[in-house]
Protein backbone atom coordinates (compact mmCIF):
# COMPACT_ATOMS: atom_id res chain seq x y z
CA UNK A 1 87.99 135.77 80.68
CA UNK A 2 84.74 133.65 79.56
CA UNK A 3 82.47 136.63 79.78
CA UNK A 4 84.52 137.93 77.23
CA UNK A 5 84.33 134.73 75.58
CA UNK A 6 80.49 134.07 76.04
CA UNK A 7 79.77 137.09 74.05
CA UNK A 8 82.34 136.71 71.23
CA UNK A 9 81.22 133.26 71.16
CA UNK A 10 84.28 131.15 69.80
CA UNK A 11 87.51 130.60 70.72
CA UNK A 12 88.69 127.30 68.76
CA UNK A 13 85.74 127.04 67.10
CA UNK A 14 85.93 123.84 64.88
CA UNK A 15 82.48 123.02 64.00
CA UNK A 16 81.67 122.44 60.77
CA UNK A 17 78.83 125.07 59.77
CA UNK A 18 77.86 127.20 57.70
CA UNK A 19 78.84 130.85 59.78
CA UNK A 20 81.57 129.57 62.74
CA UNK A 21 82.58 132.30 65.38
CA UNK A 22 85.86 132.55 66.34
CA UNK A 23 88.01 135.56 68.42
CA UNK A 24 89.67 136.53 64.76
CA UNK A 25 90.16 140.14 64.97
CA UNK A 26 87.95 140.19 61.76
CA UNK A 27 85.10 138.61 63.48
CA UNK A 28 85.18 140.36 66.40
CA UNK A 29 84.80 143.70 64.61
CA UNK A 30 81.66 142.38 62.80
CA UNK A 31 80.34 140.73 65.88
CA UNK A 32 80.79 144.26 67.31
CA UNK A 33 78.84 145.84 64.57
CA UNK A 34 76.01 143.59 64.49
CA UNK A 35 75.78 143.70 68.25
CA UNK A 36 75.46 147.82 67.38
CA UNK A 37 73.12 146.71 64.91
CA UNK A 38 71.13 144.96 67.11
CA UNK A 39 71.01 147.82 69.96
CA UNK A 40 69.53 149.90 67.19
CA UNK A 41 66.95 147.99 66.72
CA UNK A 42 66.28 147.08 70.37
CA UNK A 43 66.04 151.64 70.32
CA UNK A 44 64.02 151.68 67.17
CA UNK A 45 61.78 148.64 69.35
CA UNK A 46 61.39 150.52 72.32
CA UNK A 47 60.50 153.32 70.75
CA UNK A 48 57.75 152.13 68.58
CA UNK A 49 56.53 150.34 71.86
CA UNK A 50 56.44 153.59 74.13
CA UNK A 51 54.68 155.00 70.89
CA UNK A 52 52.50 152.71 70.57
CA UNK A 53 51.07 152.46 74.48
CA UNK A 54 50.75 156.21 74.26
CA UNK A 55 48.67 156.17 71.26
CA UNK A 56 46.82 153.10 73.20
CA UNK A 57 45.97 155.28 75.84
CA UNK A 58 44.77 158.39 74.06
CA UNK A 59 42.51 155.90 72.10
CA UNK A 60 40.82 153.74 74.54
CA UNK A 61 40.27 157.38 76.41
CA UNK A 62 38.56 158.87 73.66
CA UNK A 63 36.48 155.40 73.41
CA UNK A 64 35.78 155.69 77.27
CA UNK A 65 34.46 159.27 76.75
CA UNK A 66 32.53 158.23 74.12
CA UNK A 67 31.03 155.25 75.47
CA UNK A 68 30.23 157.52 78.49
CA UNK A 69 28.43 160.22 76.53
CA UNK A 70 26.40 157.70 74.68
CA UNK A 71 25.34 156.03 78.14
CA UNK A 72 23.99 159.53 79.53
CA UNK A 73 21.61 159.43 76.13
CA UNK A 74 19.22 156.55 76.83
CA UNK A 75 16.49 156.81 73.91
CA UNK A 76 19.35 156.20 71.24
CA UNK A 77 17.97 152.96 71.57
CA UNK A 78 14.31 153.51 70.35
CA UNK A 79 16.02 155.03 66.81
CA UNK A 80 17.78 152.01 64.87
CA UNK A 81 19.43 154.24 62.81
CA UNK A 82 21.26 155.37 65.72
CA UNK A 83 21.91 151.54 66.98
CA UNK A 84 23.43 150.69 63.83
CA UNK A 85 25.73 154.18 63.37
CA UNK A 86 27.30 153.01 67.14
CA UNK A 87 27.66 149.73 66.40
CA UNK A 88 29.36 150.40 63.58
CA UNK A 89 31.48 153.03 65.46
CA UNK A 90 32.42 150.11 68.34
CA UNK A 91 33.01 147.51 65.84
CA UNK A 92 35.75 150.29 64.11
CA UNK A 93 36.69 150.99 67.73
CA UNK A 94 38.02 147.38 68.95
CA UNK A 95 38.98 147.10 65.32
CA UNK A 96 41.84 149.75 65.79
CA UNK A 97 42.39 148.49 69.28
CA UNK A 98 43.57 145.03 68.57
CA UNK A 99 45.54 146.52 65.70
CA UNK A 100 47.16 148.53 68.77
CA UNK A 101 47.20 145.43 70.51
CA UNK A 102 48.82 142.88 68.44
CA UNK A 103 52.15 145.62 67.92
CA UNK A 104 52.43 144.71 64.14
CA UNK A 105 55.00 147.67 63.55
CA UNK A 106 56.82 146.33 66.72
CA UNK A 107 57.12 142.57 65.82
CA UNK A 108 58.73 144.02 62.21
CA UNK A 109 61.10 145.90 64.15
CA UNK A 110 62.66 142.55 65.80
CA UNK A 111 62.31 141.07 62.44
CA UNK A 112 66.08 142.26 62.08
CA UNK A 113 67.30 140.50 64.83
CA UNK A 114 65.78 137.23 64.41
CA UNK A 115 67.59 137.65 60.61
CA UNK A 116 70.73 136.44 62.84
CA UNK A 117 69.57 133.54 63.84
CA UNK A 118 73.36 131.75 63.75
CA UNK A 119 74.02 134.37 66.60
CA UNK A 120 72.83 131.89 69.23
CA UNK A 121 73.15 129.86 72.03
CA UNK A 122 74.72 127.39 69.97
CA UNK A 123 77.74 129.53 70.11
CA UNK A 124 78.47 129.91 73.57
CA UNK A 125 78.47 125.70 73.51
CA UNK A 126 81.19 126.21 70.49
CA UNK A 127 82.73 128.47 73.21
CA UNK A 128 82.77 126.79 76.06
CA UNK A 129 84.01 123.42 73.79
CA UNK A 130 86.76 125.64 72.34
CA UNK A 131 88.09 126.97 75.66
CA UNK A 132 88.22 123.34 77.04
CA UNK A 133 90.11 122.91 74.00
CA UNK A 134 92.27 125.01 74.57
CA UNK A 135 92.96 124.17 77.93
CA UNK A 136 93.80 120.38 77.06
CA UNK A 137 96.36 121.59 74.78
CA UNK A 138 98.37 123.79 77.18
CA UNK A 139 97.73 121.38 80.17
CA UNK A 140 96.15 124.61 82.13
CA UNK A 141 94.32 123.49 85.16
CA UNK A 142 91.05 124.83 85.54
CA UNK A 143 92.77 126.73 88.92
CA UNK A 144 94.50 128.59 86.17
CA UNK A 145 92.06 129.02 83.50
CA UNK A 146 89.38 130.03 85.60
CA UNK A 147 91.93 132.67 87.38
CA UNK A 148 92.77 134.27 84.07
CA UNK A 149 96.39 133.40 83.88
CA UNK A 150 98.80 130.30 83.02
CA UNK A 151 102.51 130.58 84.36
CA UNK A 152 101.68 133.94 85.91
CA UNK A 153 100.40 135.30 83.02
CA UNK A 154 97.52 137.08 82.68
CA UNK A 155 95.58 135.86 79.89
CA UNK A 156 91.99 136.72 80.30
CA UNK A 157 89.35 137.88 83.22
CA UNK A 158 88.37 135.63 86.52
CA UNK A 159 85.49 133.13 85.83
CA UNK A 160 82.91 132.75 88.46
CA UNK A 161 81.30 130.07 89.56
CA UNK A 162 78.42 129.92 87.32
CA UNK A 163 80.74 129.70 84.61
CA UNK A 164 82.95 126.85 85.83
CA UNK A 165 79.58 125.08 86.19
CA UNK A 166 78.71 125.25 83.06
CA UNK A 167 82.63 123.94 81.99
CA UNK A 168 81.66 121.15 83.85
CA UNK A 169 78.38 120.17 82.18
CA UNK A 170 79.59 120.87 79.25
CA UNK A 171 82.79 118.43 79.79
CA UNK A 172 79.83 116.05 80.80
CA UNK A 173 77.91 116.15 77.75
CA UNK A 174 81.18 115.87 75.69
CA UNK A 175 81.99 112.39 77.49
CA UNK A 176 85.12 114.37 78.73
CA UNK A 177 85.22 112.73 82.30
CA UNK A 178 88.78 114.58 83.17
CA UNK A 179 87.30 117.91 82.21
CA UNK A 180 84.12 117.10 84.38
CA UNK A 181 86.57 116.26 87.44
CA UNK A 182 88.85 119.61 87.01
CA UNK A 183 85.65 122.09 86.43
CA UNK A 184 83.34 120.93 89.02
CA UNK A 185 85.57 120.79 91.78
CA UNK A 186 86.65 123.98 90.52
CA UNK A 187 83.15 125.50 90.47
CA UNK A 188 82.92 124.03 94.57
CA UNK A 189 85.68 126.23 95.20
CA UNK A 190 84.37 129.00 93.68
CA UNK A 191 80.64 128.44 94.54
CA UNK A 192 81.74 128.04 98.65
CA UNK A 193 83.94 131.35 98.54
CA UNK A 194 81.15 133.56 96.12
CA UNK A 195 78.41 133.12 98.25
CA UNK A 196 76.38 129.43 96.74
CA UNK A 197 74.77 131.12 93.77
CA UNK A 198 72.02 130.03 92.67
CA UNK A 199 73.11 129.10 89.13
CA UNK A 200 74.89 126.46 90.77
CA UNK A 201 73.03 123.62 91.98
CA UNK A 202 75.28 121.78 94.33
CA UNK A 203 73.25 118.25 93.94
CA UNK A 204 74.06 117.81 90.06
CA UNK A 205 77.63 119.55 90.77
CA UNK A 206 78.23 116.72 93.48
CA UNK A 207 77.00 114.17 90.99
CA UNK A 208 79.90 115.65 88.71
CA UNK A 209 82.37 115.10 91.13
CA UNK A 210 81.52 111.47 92.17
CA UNK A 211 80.74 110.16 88.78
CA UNK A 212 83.70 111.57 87.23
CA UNK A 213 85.49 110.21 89.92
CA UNK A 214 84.58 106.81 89.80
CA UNK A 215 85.48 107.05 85.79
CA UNK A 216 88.76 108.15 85.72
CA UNK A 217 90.18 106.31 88.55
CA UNK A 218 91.06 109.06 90.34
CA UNK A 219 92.62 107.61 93.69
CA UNK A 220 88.97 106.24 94.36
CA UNK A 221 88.36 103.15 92.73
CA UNK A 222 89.00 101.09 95.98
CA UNK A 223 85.83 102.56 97.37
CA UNK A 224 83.79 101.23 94.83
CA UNK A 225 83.54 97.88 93.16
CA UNK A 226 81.64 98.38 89.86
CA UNK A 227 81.26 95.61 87.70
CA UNK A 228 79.14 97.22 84.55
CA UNK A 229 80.06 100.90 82.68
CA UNK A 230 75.97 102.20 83.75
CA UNK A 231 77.43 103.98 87.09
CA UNK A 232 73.84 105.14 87.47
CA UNK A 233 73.45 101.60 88.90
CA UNK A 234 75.47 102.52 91.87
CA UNK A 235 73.50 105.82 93.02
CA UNK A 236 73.54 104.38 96.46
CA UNK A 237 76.98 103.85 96.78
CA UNK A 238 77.72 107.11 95.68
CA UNK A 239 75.65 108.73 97.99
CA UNK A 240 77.04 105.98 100.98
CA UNK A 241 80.60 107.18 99.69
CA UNK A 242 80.35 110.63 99.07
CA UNK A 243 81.77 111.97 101.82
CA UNK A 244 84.73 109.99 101.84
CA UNK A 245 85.30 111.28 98.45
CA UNK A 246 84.47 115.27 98.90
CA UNK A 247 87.01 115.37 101.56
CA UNK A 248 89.57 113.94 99.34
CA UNK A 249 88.37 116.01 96.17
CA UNK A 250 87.89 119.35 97.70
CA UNK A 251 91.63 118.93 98.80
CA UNK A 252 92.44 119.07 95.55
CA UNK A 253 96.03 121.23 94.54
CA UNK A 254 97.21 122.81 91.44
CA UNK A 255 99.49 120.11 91.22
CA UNK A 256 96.67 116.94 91.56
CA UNK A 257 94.57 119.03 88.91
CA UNK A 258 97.85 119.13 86.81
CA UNK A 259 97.99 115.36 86.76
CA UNK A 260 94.66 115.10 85.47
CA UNK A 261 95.83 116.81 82.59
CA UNK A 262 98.83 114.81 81.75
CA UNK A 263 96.27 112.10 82.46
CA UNK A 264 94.34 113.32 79.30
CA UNK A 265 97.18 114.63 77.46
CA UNK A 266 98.35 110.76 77.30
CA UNK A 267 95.68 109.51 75.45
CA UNK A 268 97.04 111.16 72.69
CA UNK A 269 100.16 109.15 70.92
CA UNK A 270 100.82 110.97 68.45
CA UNK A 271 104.08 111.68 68.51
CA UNK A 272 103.98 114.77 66.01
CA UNK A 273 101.09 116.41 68.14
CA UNK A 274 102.94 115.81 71.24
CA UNK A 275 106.37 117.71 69.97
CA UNK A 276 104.18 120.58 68.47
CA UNK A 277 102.70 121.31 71.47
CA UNK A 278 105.83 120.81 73.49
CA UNK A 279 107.40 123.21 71.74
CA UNK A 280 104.02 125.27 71.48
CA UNK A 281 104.17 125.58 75.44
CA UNK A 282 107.24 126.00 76.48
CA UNK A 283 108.69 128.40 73.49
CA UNK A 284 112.32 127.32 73.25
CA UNK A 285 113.98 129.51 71.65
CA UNK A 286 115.74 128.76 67.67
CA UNK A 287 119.01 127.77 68.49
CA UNK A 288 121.49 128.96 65.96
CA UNK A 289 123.86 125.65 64.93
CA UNK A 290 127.75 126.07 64.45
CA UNK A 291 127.74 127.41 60.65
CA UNK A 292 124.30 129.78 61.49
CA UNK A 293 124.81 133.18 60.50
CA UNK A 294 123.68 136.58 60.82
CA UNK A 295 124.17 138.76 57.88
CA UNK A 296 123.01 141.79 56.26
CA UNK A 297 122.44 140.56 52.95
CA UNK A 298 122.75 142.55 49.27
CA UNK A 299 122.12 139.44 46.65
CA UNK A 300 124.40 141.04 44.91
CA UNK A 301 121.99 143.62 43.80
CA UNK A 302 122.44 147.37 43.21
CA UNK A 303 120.38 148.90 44.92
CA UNK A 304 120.17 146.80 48.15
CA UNK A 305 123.22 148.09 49.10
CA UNK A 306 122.35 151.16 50.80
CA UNK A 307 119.49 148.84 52.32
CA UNK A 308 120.37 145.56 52.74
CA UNK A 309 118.50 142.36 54.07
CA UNK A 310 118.69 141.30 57.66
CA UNK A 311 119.21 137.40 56.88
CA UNK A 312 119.03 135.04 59.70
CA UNK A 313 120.13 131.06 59.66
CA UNK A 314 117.10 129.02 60.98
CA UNK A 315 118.11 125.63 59.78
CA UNK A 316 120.04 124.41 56.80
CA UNK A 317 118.85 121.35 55.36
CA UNK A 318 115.87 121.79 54.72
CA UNK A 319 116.73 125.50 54.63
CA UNK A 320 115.12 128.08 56.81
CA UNK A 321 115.68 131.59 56.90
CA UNK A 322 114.39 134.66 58.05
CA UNK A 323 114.13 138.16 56.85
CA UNK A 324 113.61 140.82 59.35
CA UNK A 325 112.05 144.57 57.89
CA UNK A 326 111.37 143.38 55.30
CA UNK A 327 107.67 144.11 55.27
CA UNK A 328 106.74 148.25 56.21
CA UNK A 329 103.94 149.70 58.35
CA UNK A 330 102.04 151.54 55.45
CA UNK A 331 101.74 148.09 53.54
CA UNK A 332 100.54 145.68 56.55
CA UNK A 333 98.16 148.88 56.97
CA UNK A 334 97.49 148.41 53.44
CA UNK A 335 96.57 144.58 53.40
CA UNK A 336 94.65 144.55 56.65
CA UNK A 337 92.70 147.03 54.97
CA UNK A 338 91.77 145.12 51.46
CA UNK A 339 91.06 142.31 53.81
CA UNK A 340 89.12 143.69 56.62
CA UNK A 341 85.59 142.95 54.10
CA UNK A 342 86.54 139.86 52.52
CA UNK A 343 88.19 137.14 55.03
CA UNK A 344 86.09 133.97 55.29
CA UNK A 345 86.26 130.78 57.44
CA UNK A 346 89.72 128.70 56.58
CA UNK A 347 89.35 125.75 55.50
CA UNK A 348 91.02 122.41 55.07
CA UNK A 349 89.98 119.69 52.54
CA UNK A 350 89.12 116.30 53.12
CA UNK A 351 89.11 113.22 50.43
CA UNK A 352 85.44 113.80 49.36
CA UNK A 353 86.79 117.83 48.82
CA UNK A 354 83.93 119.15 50.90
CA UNK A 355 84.45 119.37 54.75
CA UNK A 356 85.96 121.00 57.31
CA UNK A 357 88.76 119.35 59.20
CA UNK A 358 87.83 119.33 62.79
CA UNK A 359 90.52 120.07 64.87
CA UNK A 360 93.02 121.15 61.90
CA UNK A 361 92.37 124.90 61.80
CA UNK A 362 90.86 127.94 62.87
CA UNK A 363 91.26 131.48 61.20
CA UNK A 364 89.95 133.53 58.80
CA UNK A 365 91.40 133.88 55.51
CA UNK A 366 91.59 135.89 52.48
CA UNK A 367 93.08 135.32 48.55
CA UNK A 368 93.96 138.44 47.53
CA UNK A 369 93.40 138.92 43.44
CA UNK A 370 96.06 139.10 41.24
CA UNK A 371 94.66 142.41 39.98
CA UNK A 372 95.50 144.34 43.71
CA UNK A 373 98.40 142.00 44.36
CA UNK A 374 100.01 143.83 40.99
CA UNK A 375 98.84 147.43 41.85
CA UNK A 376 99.65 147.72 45.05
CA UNK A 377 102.36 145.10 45.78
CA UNK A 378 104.29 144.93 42.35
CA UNK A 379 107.53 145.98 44.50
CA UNK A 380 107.15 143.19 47.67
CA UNK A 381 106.78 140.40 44.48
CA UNK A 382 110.81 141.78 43.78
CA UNK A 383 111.35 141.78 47.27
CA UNK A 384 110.55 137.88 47.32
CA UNK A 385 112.25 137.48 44.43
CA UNK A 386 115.45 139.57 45.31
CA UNK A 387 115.97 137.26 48.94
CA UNK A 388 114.70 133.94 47.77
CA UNK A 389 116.60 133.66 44.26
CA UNK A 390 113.43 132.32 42.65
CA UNK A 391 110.55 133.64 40.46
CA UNK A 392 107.36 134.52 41.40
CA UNK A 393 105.64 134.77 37.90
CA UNK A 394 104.04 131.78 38.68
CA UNK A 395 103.44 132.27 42.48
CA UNK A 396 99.90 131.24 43.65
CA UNK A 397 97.93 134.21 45.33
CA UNK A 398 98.73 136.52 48.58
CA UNK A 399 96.63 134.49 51.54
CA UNK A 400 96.34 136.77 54.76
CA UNK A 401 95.21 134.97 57.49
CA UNK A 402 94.02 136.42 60.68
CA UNK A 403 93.92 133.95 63.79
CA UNK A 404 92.53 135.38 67.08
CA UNK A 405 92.40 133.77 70.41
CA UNK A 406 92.50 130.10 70.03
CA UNK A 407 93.20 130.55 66.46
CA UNK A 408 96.20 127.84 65.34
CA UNK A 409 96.81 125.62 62.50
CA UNK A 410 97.89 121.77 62.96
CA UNK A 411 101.18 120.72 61.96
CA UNK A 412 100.78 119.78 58.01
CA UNK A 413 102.94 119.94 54.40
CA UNK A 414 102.48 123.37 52.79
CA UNK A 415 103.57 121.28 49.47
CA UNK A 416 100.84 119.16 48.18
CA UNK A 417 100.76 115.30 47.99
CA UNK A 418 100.93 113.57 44.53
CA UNK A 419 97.79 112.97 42.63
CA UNK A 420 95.76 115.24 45.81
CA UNK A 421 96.00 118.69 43.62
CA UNK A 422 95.96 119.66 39.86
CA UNK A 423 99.33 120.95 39.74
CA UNK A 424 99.50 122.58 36.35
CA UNK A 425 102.78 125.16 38.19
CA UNK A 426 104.19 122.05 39.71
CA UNK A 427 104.41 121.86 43.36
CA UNK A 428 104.95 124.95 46.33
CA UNK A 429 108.47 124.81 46.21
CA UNK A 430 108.78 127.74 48.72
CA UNK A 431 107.13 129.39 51.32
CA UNK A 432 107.35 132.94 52.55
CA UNK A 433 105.30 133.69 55.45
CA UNK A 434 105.37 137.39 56.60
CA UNK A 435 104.10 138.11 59.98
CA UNK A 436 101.65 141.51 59.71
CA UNK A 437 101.78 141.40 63.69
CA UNK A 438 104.09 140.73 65.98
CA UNK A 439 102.40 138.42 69.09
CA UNK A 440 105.07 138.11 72.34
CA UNK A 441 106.17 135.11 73.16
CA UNK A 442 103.11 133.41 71.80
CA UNK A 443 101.75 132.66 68.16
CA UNK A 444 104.95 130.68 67.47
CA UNK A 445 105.68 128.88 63.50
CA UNK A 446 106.54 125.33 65.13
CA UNK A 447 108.56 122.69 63.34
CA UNK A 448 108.10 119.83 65.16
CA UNK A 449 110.66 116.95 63.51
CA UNK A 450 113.55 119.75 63.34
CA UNK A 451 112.68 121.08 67.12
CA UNK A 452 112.61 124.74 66.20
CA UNK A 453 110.33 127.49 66.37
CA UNK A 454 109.95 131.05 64.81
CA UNK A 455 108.30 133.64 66.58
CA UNK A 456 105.67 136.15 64.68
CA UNK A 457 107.68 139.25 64.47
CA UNK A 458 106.21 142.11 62.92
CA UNK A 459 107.75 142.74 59.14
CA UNK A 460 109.50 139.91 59.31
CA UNK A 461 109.21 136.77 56.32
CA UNK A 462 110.36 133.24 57.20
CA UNK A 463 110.88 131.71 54.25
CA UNK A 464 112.04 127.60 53.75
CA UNK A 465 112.11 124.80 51.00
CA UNK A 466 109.17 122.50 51.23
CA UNK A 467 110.96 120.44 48.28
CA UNK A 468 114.74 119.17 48.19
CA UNK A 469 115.72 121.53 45.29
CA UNK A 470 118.18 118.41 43.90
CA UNK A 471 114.72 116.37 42.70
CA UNK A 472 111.99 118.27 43.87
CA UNK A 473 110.88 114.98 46.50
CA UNK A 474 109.08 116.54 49.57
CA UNK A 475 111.04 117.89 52.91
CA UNK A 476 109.20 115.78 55.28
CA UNK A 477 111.66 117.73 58.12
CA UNK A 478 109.13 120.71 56.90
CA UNK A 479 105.94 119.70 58.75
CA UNK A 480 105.36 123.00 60.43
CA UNK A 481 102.12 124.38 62.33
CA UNK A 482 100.74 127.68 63.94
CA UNK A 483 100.59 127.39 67.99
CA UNK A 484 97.14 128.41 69.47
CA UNK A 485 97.48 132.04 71.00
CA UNK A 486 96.49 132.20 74.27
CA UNK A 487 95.93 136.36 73.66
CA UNK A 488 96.03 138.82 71.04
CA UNK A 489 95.53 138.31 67.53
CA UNK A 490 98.26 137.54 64.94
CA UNK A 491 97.65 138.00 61.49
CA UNK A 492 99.58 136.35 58.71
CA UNK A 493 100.37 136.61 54.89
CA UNK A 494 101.89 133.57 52.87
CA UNK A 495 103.35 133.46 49.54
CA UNK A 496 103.98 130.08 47.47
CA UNK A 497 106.26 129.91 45.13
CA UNK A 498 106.02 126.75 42.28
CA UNK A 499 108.30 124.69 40.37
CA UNK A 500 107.33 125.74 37.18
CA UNK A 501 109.52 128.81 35.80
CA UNK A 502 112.49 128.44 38.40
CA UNK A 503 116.12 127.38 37.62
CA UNK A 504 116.01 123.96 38.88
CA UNK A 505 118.33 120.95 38.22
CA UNK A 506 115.40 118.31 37.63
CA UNK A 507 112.15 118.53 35.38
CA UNK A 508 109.04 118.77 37.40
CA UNK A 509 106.82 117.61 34.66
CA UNK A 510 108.61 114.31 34.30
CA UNK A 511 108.49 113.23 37.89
């Protein structure tokens, strides 16, 4: 699975720079061109080098030849004319050698790699970081990680020991002393059973395992009696100790490396975090209540009649509902399209209006204009309109949003908070989110306060009130996020729909 990831380069990427990697079906595809690119020029390179030693050859050849043929004449040197006509001959001679030499045309040729400079090694870090990510979030021992699979599902390829190694140094130099514990002794396992590498140096990996040990108390702390936070004090303890300890640590069972993860997992209090990724991992399933309905569903219009809407009960107050078909191949074929050129990184704001969010979202994400949205989509805009009841003259703009492995969204408020947004429509009284993929049994719409989730089904549009339509105060019940995928990609489009130009029984611009 991380060779995979090593060369895509992201997986929750949340760093805030300029050009962030992630496993976005959109970024993948350009990382796959530019790694084309880049083979082209490596050819083009190669080329220029083999043409270049050839011509080097021929040339210092001819020079040989000629510097022979002037050594079998020996009175060239009584005639100054002739001295100065070969010295000027040599000096032109090394002159075009060291032009040979110094490979100007082939330096130029790399020029076009080194343009992509934020293709690095920087990125693999990002990587790594996002995978251990990843893992903390689903609880997934490293056993599992590193085998490809959680719950006996296959999620990636095998990692080898190299590559657990580097998980653990990683973990290291992100103060991440549970991480440190679960790769390395992971990377022992795998280091003993693929033949001791090299990559792996077993002195530093034991120093993982002890150290990490010692700080998260994990069934060793009566071995050692430490009385500062500089462990590097205590070198010869650890080395007095360590054998006590790798018998105990190289023991270690899915279930102990479990416990390190709940260990972790508990640092966290939030309580909203905790539900969202309950419900995140263990994908309980909507459970209709005792009024919930399925219905096909006309609005009382015409010409839904012969093709009604599949309407199904999510939740009532606030309400939830879902559409099924109500989105058709040739359009998500159409959207994915417009979008393929111009998704960029998503982005949450901050206070100061200018940063990223760590931790909030990954994705990539695209506005469509309101000049395509009305060519090509004219007919989905009375779609919305014909199953929600409400206008969407003042609607804000089609966002698609494309999240690929890792890719998720915290839980948050899709309306705005007073006085954070010029809200010259009011607020987002609605949102319809239609899923342009479908992802199994992963890539869940999680509402953590009401307990529910929606899984992305292909055509489908859940739509719900993010304002009580009686006064237009905020559904708090709505908090709602995007569960990391584990595989696939899942991509998204959302809809809001605003106070402003709706049938409502308050006055949004007096609130």
């Amino acid at each position: 699975m991380f060779k995979y990831l090593a060369v895509v380069s992201s997986l929750l990427i949340f760093v805030e720079s300029e050009n962030r990697w992630h496993t976005s079906q959109i970024m993948l595809t350009k990382l796959y061109d530019l790694q084309n690119d880049h083979f082209n020029v490596l050819d083009n390179y190669m080329d220029l080098e083999t043409k270049r030693l050839e011509e080097l050859k021929n040339y210092v050849a001819a020079v040989y030849e000629w510097r022979d043929h002037i050594k079998r004449n020996k009175h060239f040197l009584h005639d100054h004319l002739d001295v100065f006509k070969i010295m000027t001959q040599m000096h032109q001679h090394f002159l075009k050698i060291d032009d040979l030499i110094k490979n100007k045309q082939s330096i130029e040729a790399l020029k076009d790699i080194n343009e992509h400079k934020y293709l690095s090694g920087d990125h693999i870090l990002w990587a790594y970081r996002a995978l251990r990510r990843l893992q903390i979030f689903y609880a997934i021992p490293a056993s599992d990680m590193s085998a490809g699979r959680i719950n006996e599902k296959v999620i990636g390829d095998r990692m080898d020991a190299c590559e657990c190694y580097v998980m653990a140094k990683y973990c290291l130099e992100g103060n991440d002393p549970y991480g440190v514990l679960d790769w390395a002794v992971e990377a022992y396992g795998k280091w003993e059973s693929d033949g001791r590498p090299e990559c792996v140096d077993p002195e530093i990996l034991n120093y993982y395992i002890v150290s990490s040990s010692v700080y998260t108390g994990f069934d060793l702390m009566n071995l050692l009696s430490l009385g500062g936070s500089n462990y590097q004090e205590y070198t010869g303890k650890f080395v007095f100790y360590y054998r006590l300890m790798k018998n105990e640590l190289f023991e270690l069972e899915k279930q102990r490396a479990v416990d390190i993860m709940e260990v972790y997992n508990n640092l966290n209090g939030d309580e909203d975090i905790n539900v969202f990724r309950h419900l995140c991992k263990h994908g309980e399933s909507r459970t209709l209540k005792k009024y919930s309905k399925c219905r096909y569903q006309t609005n009382n219009l015409f010409y839904r009649i012969l093709m009604p809407f599949k309407e199904e009960d999510i939740n009532s107050e606030p309400l939830i509902k879902m559409y099924h078909d109500v989105l058709y191949d040739d359009e998500i074929l159409k959207i994915k399209t417009m979008s393929l050129t111009n998704m960029t990184d998503a982005k949450v704001k901050t206070a100061n209006d200018s940063e990223l969010r760590e931790r909030s979202r990954s994705g990539q994400v695209y506005k469509m204009n309101e000049v395509d949205a009305i060519e090509y989509f004219d007919a989905l805009n009375t779609r919305i309109e014909s199953f929600t009841g409400f206008s969407t003259k003042t609607a804000e703009r089609y966002q698609i949003v494309n999240y690929g492995l890792g890719g998720h969204y915290t839980p948050h408020f899709d309306a705005f908070q007073k006085g954070t947004e010029n809200m010259e429509f009011g607020n987002r009284l609605v949102t319809v989110l239609f899923y342009l993929t479908g992802v199994q049994n992963e890539g869940y719409t999680s509402f953590p306060w009401l307990n529910i989730i929606a899984p992305a089904e292909k055509g489908a549009a859940l739509v719900w009130n993010n304002l009580h339509i009686s006064d237009g105060e905020l559904c708090y019940e709505t908090l709602h996020g995007a569960c990391p995928l584990l595989k696939g990609n899942k991509w998204i489009m959302t809809r809001w729909l605003y106070e402003e130009g709706q049938h409502l029984p308050y006055n949004w611009k007096n609130k």
